[in-house]
C-alpha atoms as a PDB file:
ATOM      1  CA  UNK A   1      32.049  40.207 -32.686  1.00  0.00           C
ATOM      2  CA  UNK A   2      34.315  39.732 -29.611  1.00  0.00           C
ATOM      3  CA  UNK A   3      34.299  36.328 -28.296  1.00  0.00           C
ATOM      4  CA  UNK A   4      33.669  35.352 -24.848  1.00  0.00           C
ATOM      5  CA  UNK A   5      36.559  33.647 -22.604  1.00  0.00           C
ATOM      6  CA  UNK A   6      36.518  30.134 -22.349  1.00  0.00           C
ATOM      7  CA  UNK A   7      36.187  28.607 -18.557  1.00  0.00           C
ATOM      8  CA  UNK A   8      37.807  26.067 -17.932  1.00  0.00           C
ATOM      9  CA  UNK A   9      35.710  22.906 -16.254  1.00  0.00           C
ATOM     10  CA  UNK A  10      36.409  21.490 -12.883  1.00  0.00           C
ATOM     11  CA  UNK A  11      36.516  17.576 -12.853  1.00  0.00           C
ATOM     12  CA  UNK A  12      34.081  16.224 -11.265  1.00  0.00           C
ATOM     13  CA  UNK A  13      35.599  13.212  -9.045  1.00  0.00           C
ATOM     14  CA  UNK A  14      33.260  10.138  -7.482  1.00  0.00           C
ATOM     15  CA  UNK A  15      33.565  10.505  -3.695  1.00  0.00           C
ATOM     16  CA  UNK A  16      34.327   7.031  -2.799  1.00  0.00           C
ATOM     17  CA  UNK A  17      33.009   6.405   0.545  1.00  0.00           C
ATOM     18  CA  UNK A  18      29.422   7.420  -0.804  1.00  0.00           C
ATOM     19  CA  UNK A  19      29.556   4.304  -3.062  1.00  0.00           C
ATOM     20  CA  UNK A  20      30.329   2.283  -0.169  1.00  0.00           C
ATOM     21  CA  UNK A  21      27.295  -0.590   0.485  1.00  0.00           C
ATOM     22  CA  UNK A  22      25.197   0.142   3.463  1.00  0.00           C
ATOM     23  CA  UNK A  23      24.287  -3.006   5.515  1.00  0.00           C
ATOM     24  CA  UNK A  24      20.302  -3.263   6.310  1.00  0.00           C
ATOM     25  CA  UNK A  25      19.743  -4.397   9.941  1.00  0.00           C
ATOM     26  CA  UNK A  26      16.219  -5.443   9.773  1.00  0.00           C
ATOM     27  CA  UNK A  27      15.591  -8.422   8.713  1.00  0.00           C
ATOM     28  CA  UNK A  28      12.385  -9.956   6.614  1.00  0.00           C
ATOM     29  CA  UNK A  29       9.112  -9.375   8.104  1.00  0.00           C
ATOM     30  CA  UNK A  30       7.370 -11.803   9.873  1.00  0.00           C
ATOM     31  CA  UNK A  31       4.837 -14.510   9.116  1.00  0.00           C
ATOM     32  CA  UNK A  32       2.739 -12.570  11.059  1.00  0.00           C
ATOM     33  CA  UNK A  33       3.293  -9.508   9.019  1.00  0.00           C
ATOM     34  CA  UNK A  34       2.523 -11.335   5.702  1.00  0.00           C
ATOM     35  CA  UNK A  35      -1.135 -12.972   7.728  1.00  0.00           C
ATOM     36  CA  UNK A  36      -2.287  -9.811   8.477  1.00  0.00           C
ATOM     37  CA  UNK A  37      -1.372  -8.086   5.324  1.00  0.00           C
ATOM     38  CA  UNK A  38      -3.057 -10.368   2.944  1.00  0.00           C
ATOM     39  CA  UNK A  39      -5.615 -11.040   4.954  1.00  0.00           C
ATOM     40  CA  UNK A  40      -7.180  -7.401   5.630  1.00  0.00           C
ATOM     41  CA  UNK A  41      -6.959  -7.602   1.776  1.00  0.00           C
ATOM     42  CA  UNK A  42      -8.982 -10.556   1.556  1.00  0.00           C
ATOM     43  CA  UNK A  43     -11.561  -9.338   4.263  1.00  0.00           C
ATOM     44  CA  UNK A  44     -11.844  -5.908   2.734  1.00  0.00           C
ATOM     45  CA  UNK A  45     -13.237  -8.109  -0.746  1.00  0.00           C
ATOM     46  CA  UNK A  46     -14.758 -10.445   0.945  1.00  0.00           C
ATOM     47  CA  UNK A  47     -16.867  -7.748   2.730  1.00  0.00           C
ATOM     48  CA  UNK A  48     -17.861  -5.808  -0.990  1.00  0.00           C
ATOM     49  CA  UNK A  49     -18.476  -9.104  -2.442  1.00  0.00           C
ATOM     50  CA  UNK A  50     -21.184  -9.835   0.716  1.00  0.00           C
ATOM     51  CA  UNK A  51     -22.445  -6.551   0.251  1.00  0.00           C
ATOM     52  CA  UNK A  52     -23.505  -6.971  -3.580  1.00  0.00           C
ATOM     53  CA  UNK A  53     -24.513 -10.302  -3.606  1.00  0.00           C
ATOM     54  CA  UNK A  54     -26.332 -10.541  -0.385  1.00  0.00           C
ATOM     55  CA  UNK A  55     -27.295  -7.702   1.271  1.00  0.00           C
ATOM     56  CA  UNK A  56     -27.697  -5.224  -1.289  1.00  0.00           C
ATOM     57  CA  UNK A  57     -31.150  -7.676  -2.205  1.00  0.00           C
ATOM     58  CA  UNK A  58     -32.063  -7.483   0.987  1.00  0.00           C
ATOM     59  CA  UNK A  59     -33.455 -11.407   1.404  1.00  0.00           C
ATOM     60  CA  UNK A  60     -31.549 -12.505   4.353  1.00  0.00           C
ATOM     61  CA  UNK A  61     -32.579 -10.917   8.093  1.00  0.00           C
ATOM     62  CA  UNK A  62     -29.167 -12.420   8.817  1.00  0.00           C
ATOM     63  CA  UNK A  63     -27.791  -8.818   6.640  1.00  0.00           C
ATOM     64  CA  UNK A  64     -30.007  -6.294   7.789  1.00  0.00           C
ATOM     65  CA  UNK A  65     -27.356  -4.681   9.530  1.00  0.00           C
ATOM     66  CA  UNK A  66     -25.345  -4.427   6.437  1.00  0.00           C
ATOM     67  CA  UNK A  67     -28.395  -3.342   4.104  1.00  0.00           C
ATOM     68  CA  UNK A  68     -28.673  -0.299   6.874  1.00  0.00           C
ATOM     69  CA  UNK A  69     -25.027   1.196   6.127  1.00  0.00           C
ATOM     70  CA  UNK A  70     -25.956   1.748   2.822  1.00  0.00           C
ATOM     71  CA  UNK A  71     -23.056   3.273   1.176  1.00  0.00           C
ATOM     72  CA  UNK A  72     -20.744   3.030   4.148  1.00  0.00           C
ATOM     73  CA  UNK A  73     -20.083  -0.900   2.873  1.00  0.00           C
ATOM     74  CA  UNK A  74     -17.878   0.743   0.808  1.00  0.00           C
ATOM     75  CA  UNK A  75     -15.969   2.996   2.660  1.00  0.00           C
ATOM     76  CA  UNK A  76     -15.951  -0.037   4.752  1.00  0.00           C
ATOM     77  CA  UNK A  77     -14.613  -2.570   2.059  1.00  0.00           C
ATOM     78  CA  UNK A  78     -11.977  -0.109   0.245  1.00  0.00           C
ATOM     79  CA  UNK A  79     -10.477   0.651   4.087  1.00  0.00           C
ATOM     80  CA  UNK A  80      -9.843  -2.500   4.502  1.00  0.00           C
ATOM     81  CA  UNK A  81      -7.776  -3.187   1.157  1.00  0.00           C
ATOM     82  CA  UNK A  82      -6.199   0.189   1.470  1.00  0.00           C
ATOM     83  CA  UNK A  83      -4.753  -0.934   5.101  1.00  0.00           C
ATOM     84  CA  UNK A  84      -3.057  -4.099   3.644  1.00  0.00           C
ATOM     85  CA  UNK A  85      -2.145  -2.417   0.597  1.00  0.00           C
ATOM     86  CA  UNK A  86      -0.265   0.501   2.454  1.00  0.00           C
ATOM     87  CA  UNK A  87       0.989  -2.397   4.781  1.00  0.00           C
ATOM     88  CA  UNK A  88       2.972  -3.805   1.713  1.00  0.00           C
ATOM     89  CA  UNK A  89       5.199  -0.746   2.011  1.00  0.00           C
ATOM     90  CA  UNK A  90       7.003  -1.836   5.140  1.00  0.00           C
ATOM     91  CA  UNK A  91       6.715  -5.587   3.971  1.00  0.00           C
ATOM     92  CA  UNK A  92      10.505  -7.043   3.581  1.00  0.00           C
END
């Protein structure tokens, strides 16, 4: 059986100036940020927690308005911890 030809490898070389650091110019996020983040988190639980313990038994007049969304609460609730999870993204 005739054997094939033998090619011959290039060398692969490390391009230097890709291994270079890159400076980041923005900076940590502010307080602000970090307020808002964790606390649409908070809210978001806060508002399911409501829901199951107190309006979903429907005793207090004070949560009619709740009882009436039905299953919005939890569109509602999981929106709210969504936004301050996908805020954690961008958080530096």
């Amino acid at each position: 059986m005739p054997k094939s030809k033998v090619r011959k490898k290039t060398d692969y070389t490390i391009n230097t100036a890709s291994r270079t650091p890159v400076k980041v110019k923005a900076g940590p996020s502010g307080l602000w940020y970090q307020i808002v983040m964790f606390g649409l988190m908070l809210i978001g639980l806060v508002w399911l927690m409501v829901y199951y313990l107190g309006a979903s038994t429907a005793k207090y007049s004070a949560l009619d308005w709740m009882t009436s969304l039905g299953p919005w609460n939890m569109l509602i609730g999981f929106g709210f911890m969504v936004v301050g999870l996908l805020m954690t993204m961008g958080w530096r």
